[in-house]
PDB file of N, CA and C in Angstrom:
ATOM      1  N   UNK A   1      81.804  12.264   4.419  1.00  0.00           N
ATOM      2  CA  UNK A   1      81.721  11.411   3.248  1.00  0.00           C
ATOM      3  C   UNK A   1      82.939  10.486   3.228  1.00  0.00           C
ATOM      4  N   UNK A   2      82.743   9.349   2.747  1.00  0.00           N
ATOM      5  CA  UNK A   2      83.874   8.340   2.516  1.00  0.00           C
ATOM      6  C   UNK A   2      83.421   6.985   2.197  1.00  0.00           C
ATOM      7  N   UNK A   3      84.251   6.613   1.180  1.00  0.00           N
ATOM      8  CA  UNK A   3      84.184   5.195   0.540  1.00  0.00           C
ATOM      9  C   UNK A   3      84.988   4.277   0.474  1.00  0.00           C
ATOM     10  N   UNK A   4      84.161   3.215   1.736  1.00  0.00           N
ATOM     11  CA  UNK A   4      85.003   2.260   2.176  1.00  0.00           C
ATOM     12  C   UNK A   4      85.664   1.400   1.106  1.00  0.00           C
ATOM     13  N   UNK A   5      85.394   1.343  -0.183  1.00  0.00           N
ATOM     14  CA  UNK A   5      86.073   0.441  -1.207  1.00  0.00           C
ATOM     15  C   UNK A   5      86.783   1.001  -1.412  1.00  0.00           C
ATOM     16  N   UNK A   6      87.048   2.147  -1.667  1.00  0.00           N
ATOM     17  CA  UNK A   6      88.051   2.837  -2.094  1.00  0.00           C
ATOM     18  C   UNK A   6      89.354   2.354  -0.888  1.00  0.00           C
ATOM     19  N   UNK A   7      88.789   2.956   0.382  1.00  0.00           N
ATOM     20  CA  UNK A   7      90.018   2.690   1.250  1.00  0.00           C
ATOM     21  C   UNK A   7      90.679   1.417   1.293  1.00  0.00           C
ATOM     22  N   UNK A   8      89.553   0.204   0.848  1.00  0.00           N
ATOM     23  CA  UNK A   8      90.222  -1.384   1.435  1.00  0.00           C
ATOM     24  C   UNK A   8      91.341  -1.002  -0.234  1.00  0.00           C
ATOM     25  N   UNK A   9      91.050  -0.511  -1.401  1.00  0.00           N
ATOM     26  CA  UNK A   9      91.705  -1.122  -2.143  1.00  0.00           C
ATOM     27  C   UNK A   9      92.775  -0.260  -1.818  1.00  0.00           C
ATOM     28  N   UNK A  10      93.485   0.740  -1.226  1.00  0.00           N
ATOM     29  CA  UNK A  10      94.352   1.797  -0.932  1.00  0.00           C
ATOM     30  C   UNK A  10      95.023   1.420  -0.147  1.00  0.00           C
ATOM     31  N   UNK A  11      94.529   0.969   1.058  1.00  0.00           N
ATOM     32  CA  UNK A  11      95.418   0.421   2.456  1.00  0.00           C
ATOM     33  C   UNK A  11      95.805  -1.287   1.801  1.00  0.00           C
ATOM     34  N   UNK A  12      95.445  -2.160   1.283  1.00  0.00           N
ATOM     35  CA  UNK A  12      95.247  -3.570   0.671  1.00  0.00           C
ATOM     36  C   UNK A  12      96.409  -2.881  -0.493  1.00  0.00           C
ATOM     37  N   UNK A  13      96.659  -2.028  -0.878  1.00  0.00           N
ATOM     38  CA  UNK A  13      97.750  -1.902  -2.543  1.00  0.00           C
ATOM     39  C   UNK A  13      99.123  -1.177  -1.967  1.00  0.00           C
ATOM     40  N   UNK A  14      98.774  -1.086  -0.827  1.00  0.00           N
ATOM     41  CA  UNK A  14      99.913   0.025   0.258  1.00  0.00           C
ATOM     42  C   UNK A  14     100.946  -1.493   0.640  1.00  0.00           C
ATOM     43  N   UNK A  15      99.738  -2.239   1.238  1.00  0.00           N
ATOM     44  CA  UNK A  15     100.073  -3.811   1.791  1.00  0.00           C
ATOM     45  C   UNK A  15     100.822  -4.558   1.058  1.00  0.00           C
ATOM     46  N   UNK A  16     100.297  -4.381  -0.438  1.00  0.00           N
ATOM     47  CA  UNK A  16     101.238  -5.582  -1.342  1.00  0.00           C
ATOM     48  C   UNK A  16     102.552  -4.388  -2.087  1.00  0.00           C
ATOM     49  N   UNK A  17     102.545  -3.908  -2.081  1.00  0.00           N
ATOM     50  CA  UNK A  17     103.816  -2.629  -2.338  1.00  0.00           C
ATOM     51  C   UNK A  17     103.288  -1.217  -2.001  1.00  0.00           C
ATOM     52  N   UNK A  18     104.119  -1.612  -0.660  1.00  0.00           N
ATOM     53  CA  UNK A  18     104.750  -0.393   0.452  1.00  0.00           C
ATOM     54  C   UNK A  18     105.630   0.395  -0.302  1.00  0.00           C
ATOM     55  N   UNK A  19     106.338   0.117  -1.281  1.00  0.00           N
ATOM     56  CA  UNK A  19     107.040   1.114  -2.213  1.00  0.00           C
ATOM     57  C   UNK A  19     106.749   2.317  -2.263  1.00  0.00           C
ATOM     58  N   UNK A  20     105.100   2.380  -2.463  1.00  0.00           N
ATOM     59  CA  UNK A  20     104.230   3.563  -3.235  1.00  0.00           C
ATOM     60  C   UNK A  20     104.156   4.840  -1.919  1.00  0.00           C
ATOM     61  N   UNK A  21     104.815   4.535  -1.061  1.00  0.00           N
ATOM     62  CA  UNK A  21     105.022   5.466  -0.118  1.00  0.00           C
ATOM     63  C   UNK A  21     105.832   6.768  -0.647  1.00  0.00           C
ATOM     64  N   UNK A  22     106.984   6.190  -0.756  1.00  0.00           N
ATOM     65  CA  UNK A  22     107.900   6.638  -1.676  1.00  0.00           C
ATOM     66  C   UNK A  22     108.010   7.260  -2.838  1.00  0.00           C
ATOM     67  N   UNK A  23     106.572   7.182  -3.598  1.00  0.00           N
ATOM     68  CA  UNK A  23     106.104   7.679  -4.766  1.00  0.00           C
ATOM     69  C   UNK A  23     106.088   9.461  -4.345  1.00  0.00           C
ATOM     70  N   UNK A  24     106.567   9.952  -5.107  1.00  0.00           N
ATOM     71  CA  UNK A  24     106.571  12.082  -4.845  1.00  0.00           C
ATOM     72  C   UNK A  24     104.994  11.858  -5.267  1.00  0.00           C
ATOM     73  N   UNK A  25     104.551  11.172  -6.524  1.00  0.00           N
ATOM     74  CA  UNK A  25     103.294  11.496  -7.026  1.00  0.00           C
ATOM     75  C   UNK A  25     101.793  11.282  -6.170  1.00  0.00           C
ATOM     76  N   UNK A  26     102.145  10.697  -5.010  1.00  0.00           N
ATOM     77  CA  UNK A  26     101.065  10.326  -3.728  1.00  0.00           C
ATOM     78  C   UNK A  26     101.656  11.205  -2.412  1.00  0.00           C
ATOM     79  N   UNK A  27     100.618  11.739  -2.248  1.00  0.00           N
ATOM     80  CA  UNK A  27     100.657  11.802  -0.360  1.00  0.00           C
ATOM     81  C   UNK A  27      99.698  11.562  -0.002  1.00  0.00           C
ATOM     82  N   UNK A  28      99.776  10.298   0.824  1.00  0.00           N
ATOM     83  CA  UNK A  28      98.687  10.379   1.628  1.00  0.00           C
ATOM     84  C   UNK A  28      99.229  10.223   3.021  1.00  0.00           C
ATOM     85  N   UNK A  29      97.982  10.466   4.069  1.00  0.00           N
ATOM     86  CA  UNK A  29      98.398  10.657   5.810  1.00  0.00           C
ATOM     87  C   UNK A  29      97.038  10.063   6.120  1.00  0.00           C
ATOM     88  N   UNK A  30      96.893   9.820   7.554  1.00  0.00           N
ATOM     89  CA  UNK A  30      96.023   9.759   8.369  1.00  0.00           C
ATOM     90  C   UNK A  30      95.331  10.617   8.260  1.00  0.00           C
ATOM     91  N   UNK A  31      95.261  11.453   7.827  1.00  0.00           N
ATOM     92  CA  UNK A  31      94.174  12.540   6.975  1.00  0.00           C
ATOM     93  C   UNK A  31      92.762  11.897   6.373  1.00  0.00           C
ATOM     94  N   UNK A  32      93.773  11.139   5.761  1.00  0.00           N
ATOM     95  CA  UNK A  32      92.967  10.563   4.484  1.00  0.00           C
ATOM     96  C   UNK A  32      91.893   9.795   5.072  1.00  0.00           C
ATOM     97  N   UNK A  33      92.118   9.337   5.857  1.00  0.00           N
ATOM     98  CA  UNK A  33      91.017   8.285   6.576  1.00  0.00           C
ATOM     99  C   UNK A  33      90.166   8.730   7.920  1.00  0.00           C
ATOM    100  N   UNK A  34      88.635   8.423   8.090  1.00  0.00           N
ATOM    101  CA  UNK A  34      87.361   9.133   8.477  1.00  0.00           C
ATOM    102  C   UNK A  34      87.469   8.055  10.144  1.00  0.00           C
ATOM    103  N   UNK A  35      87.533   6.481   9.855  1.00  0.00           N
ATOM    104  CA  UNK A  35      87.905   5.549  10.715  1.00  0.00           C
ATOM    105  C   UNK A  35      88.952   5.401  11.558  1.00  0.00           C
ATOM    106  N   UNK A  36      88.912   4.734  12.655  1.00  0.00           N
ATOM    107  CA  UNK A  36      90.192   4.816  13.615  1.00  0.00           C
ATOM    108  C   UNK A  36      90.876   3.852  12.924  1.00  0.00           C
ATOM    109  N   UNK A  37      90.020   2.769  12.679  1.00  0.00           N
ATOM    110  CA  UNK A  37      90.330   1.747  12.499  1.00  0.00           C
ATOM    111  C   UNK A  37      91.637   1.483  10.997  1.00  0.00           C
ATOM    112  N   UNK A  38      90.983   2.275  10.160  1.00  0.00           N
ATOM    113  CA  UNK A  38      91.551   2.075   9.170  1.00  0.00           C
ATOM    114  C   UNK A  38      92.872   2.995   9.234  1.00  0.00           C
ATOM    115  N   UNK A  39      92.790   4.165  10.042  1.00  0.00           N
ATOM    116  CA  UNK A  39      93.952   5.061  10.101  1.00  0.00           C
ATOM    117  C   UNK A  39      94.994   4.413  11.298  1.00  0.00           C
ATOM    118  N   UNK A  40      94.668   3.370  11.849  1.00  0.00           N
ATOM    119  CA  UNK A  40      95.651   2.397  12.553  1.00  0.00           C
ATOM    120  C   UNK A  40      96.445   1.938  11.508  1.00  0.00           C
ATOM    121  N   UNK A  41      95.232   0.880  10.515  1.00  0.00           N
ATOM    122  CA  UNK A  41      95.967   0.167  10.130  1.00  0.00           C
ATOM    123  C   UNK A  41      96.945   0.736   8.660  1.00  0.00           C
ATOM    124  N   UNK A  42      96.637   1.636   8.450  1.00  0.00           N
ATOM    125  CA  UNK A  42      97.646   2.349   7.446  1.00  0.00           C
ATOM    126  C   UNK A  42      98.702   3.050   8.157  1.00  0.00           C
ATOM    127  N   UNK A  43      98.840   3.394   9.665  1.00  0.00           N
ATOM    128  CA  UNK A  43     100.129   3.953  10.902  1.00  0.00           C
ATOM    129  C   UNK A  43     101.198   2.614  10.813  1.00  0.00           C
ATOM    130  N   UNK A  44     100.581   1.813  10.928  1.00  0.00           N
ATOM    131  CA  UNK A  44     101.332   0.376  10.873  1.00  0.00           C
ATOM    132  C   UNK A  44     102.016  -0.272   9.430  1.00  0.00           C
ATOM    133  N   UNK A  45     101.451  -0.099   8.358  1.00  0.00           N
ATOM    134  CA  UNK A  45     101.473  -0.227   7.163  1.00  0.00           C
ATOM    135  C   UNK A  45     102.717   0.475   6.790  1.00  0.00           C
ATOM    136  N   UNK A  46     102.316   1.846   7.045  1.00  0.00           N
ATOM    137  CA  UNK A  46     103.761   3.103   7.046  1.00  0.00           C
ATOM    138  C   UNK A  46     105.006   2.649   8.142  1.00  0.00           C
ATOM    139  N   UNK A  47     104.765   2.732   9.403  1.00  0.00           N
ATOM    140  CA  UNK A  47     105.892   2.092  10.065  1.00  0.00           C
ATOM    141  C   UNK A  47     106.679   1.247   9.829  1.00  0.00           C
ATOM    142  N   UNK A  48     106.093   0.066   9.446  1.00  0.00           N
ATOM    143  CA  UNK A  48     106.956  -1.458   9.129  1.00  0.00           C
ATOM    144  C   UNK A  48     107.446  -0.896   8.132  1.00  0.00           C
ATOM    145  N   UNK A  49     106.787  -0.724   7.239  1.00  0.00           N
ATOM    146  CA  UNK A  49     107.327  -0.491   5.738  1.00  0.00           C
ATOM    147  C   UNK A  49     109.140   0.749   6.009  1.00  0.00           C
ATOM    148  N   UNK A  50     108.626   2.108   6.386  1.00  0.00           N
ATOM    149  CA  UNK A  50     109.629   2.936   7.079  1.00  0.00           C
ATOM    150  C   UNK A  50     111.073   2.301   7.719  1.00  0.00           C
ATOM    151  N   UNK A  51     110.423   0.934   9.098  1.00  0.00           N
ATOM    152  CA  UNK A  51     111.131   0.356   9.652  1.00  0.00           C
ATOM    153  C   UNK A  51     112.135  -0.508   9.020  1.00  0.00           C
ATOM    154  N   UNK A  52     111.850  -0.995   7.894  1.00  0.00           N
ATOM    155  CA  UNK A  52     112.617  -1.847   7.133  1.00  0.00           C
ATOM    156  C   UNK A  52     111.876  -3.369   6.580  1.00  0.00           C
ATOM    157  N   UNK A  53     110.848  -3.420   7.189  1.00  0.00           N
ATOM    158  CA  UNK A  53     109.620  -4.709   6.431  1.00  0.00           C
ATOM    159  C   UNK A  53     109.532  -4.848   5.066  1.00  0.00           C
ATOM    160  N   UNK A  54     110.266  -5.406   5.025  1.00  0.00           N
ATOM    161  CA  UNK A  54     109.756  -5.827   3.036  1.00  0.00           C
ATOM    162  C   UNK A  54     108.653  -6.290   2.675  1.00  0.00           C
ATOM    163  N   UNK A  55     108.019  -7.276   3.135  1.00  0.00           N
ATOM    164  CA  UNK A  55     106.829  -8.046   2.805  1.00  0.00           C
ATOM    165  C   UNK A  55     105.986  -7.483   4.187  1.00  0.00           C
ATOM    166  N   UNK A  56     104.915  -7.322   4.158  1.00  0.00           N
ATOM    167  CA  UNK A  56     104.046  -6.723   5.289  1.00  0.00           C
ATOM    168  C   UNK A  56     102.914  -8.099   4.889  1.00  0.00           C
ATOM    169  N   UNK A  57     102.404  -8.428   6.250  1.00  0.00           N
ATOM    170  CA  UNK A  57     101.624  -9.370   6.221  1.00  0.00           C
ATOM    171  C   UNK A  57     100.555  -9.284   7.458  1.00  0.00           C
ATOM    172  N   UNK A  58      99.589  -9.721   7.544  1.00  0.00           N
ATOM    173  CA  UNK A  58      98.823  -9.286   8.860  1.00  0.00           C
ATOM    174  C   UNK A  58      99.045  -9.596  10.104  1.00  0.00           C
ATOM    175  N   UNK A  59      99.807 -10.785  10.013  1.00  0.00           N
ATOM    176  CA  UNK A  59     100.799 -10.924  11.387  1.00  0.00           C
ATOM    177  C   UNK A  59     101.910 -10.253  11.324  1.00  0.00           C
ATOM    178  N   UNK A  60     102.444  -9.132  10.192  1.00  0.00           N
ATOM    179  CA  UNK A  60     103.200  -8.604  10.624  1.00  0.00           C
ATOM    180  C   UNK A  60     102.957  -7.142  11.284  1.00  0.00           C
ATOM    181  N   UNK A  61     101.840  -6.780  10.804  1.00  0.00           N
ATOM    182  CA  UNK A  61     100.426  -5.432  11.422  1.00  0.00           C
ATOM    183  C   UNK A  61     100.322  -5.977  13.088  1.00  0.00           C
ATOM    184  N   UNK A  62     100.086  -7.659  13.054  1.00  0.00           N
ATOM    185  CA  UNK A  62      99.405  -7.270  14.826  1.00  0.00           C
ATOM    186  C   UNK A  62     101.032  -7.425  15.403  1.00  0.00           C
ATOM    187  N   UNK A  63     101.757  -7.871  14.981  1.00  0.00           N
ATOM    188  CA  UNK A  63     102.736  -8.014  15.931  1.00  0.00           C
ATOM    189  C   UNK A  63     103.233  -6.644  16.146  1.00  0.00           C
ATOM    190  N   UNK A  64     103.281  -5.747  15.246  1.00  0.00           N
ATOM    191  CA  UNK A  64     103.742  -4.327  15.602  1.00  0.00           C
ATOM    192  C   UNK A  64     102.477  -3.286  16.438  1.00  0.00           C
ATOM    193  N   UNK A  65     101.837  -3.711  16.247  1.00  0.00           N
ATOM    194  CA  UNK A  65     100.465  -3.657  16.867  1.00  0.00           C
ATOM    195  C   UNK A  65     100.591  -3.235  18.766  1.00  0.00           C
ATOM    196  N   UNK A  66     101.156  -4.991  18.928  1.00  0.00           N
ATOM    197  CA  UNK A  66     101.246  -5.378  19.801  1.00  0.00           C
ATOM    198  C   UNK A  66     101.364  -4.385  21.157  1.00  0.00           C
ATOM    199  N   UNK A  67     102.624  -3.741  20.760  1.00  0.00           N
ATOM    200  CA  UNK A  67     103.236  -2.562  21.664  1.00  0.00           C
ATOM    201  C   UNK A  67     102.579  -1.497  21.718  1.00  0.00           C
ATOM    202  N   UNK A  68     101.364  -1.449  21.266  1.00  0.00           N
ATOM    203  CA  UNK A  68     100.385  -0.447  21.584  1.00  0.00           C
ATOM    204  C   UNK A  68      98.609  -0.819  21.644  1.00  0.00           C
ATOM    205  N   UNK A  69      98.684  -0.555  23.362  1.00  0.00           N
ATOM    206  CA  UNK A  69      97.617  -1.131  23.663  1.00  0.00           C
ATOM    207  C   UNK A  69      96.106  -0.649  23.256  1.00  0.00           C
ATOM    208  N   UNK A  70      96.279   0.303  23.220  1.00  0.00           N
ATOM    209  CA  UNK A  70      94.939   0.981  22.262  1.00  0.00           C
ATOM    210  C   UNK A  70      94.643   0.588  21.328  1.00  0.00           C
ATOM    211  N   UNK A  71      95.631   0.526  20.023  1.00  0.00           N
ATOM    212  CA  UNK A  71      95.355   0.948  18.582  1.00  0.00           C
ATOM    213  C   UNK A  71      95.107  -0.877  18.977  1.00  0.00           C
ATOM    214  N   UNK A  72      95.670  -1.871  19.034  1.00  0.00           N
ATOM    215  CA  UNK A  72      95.671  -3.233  19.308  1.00  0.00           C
ATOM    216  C   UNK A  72      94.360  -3.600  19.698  1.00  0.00           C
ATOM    217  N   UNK A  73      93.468  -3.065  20.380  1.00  0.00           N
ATOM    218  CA  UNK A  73      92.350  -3.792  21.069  1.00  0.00           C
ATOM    219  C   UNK A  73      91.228  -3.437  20.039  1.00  0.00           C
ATOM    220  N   UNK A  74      91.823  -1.956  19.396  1.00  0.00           N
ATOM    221  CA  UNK A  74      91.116  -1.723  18.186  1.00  0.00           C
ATOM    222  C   UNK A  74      90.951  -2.603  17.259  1.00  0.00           C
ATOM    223  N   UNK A  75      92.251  -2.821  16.921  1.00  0.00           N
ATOM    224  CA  UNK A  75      92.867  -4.038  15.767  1.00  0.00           C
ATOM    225  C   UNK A  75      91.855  -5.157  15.646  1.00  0.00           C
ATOM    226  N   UNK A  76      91.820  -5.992  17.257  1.00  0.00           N
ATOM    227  CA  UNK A  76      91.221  -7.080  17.719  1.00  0.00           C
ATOM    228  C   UNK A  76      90.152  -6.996  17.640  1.00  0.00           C
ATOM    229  N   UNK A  77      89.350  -6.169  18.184  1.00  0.00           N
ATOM    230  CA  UNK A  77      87.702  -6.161  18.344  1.00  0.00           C
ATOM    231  C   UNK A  77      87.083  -5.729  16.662  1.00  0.00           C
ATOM    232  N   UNK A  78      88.077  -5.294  15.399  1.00  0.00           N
ATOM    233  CA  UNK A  78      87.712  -5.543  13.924  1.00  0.00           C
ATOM    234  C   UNK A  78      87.870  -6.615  13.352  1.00  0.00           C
ATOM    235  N   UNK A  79      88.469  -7.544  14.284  1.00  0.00           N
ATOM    236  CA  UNK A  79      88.883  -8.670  13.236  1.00  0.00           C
ATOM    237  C   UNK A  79      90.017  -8.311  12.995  1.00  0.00           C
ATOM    238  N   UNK A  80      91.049  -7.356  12.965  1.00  0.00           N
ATOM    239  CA  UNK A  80      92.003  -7.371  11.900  1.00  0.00           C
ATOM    240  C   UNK A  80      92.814  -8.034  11.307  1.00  0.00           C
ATOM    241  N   UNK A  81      92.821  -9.345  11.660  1.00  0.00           N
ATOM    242  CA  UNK A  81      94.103 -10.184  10.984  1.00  0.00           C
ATOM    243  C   UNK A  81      93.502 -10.610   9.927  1.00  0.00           C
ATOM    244  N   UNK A  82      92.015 -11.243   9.883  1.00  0.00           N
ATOM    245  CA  UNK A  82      91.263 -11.307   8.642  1.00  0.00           C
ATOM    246  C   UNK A  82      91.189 -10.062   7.865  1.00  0.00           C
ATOM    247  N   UNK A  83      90.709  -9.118   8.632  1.00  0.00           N
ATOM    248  CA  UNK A  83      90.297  -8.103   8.053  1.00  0.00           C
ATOM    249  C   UNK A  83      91.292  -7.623   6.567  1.00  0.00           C
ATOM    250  N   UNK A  84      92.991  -7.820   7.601  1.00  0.00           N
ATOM    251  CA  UNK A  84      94.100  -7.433   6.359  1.00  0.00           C
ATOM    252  C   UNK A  84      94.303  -8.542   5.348  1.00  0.00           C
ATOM    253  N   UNK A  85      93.706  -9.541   5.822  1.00  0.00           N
ATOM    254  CA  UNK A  85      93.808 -10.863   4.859  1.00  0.00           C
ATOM    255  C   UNK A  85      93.523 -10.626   3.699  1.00  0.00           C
ATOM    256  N   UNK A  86      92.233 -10.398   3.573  1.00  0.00           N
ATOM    257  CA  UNK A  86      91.043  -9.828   3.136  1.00  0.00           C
ATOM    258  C   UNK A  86      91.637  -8.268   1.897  1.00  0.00           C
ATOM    259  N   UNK A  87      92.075  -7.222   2.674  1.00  0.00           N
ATOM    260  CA  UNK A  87      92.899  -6.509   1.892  1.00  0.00           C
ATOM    261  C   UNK A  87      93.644  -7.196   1.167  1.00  0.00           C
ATOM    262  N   UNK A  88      94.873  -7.766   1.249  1.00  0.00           N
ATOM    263  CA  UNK A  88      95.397  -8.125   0.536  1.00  0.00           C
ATOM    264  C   UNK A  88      94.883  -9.130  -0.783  1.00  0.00           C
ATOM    265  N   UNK A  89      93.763 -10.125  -0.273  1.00  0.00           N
ATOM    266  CA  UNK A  89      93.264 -10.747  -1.056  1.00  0.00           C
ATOM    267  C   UNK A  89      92.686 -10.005  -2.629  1.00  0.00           C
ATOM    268  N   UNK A  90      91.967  -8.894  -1.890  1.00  0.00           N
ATOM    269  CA  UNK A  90      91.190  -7.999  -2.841  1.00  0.00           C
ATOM    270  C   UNK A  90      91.511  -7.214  -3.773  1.00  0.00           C
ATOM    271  N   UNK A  91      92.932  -6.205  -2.679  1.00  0.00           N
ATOM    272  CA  UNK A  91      93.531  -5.150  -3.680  1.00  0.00           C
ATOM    273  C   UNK A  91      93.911  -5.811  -5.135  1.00  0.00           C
ATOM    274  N   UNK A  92      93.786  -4.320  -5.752  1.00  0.00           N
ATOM    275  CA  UNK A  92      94.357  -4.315  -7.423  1.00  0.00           C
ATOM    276  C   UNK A  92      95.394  -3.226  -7.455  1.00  0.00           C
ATOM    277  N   UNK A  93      96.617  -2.996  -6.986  1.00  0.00           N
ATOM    278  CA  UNK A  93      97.502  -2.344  -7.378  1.00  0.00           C
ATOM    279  C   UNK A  93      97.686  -1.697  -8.600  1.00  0.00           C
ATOM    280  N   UNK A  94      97.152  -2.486  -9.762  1.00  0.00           N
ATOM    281  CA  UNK A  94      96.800  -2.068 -10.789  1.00  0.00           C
ATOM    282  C   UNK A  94      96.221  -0.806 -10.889  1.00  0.00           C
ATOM    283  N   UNK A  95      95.142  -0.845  -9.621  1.00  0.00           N
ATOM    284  CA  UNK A  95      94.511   0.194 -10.078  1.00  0.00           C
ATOM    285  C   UNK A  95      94.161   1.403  -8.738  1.00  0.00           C
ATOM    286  N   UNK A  96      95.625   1.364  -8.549  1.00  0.00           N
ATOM    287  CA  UNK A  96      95.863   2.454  -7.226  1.00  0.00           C
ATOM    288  C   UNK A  96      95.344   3.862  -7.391  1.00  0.00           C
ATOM    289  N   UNK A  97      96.091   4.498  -8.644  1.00  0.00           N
ATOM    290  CA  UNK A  97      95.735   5.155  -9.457  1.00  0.00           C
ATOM    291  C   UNK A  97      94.224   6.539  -9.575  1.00  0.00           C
ATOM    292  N   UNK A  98      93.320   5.430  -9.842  1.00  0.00           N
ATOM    293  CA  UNK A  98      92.094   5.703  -9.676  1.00  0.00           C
ATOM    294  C   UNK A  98      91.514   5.495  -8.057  1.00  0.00           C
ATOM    295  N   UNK A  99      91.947   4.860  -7.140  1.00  0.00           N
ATOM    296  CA  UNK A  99      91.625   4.597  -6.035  1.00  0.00           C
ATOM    297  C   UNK A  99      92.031   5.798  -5.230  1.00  0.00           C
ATOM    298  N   UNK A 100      93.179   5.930  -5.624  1.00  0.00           N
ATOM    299  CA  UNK A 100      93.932   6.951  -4.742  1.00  0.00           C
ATOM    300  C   UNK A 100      93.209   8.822  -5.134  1.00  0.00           C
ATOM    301  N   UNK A 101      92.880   9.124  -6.210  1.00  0.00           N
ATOM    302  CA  UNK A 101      91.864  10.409  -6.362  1.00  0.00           C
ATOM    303  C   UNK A 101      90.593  10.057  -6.409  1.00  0.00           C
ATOM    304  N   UNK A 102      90.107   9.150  -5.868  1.00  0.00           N
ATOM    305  CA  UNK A 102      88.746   9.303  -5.534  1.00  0.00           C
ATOM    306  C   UNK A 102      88.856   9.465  -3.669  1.00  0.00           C
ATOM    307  N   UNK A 103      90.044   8.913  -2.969  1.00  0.00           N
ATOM    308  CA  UNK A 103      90.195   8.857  -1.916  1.00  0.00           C
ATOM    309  C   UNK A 103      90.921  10.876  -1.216  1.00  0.00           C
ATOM    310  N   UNK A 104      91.169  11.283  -1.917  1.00  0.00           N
ATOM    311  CA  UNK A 104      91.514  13.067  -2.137  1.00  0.00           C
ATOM    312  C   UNK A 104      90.748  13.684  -2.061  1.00  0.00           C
ATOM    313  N   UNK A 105      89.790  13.296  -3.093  1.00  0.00           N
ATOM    314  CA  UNK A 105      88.325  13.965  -3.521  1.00  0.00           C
ATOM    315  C   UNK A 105      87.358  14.166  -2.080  1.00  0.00           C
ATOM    316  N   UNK A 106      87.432  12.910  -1.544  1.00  0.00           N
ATOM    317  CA  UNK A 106      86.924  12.626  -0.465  1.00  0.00           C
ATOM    318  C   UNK A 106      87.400  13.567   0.252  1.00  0.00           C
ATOM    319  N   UNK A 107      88.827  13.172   0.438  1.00  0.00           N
ATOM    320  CA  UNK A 107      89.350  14.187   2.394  1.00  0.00           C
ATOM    321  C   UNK A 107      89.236  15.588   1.848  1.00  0.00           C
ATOM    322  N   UNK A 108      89.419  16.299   0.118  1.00  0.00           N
ATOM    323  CA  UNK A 108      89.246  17.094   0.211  1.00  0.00           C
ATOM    324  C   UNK A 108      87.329  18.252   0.792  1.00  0.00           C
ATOM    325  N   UNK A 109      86.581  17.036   0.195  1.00  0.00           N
ATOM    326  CA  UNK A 109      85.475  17.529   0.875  1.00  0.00           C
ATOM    327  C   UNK A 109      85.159  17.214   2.058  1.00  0.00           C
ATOM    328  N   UNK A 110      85.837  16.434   2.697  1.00  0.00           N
ATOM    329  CA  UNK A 110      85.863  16.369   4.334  1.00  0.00           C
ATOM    330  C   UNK A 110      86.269  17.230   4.691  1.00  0.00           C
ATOM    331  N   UNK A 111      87.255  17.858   4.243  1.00  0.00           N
ATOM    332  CA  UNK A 111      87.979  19.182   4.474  1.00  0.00           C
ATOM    333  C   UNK A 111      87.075  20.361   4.583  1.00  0.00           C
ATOM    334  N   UNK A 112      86.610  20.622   3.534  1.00  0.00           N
ATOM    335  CA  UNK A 112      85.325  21.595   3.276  1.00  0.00           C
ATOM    336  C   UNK A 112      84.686  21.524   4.058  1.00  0.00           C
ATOM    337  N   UNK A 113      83.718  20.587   4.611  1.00  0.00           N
ATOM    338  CA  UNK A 113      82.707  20.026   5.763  1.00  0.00           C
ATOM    339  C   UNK A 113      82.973  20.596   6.287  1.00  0.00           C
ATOM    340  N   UNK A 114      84.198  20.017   7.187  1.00  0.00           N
ATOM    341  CA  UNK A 114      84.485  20.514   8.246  1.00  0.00           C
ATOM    342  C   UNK A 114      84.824  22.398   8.266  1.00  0.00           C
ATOM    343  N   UNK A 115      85.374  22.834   7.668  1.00  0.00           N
ATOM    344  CA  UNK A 115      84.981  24.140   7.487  1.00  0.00           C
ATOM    345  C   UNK A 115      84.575  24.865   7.215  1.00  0.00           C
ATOM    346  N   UNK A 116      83.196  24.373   7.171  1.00  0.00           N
ATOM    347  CA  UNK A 116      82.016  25.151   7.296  1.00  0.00           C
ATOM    348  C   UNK A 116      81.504  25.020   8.009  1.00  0.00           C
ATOM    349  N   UNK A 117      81.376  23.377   9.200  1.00  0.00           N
ATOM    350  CA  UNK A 117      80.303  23.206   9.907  1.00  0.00           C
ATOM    351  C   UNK A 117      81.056  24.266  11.762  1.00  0.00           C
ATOM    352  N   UNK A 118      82.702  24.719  11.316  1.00  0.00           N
ATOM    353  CA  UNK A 118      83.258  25.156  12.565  1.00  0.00           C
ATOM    354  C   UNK A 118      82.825  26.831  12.611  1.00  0.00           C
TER     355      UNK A 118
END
């Protein structure tokens, strides 16, 4: 199970304040996400941000990108520079909040799934 709106507005509110990393009241991981795609682009999101990036921008995703040829061809063959455009365009930070426990809810019954179907 998983809901891609949920994620664009999560990874897209991560994008316009990377702060919320930092928040005790959130954890999220690569857990959280079902897609390669999207668990790239939130590895990158976390890095820059970690690294010292203040403003994260989608050329600042492919350029860190870059140095890894996998997750990169991934990047490319989604679109991603639109793709994060696009995030950013959309997110509501406003309303992380609610985005962010419906996105729990989720990995937590992914969680479940998966341990039952092993």
């Amino acid at each position: 199970m998983y809901d891609k709106s949920t994620v664009l507005m999560i990874l897209g509110s991560l994008i316009k304040k990377p702060s919320l990393f930092l928040e005790d009241k959130y954890s999220i991981t690569e857990q959280d996400f079902v897609e390669r795609f999207h668990t790239i682009i939130f590895g990158a999101i976390k890095n820059l941000y970690l690294g010292g990036v203040k403003t994260i921008t989608a050329l600042e995703i492919d350029k860190y990108l870059s140095s890894y040829a996998v997750q990169k061809k991934i990047f490319d063959d989604n679109n991603g520079i639109q793709y994060v455009d696009n995030l950013i365009k959309f997110a509501k930070v406003e309303n992380f909040d609610f985005h962010y426990n419906i996105l729990k809810k989720y990995t937590s019954v992914n969680k479940d799934l998966t341990f039952v179907a092993v």
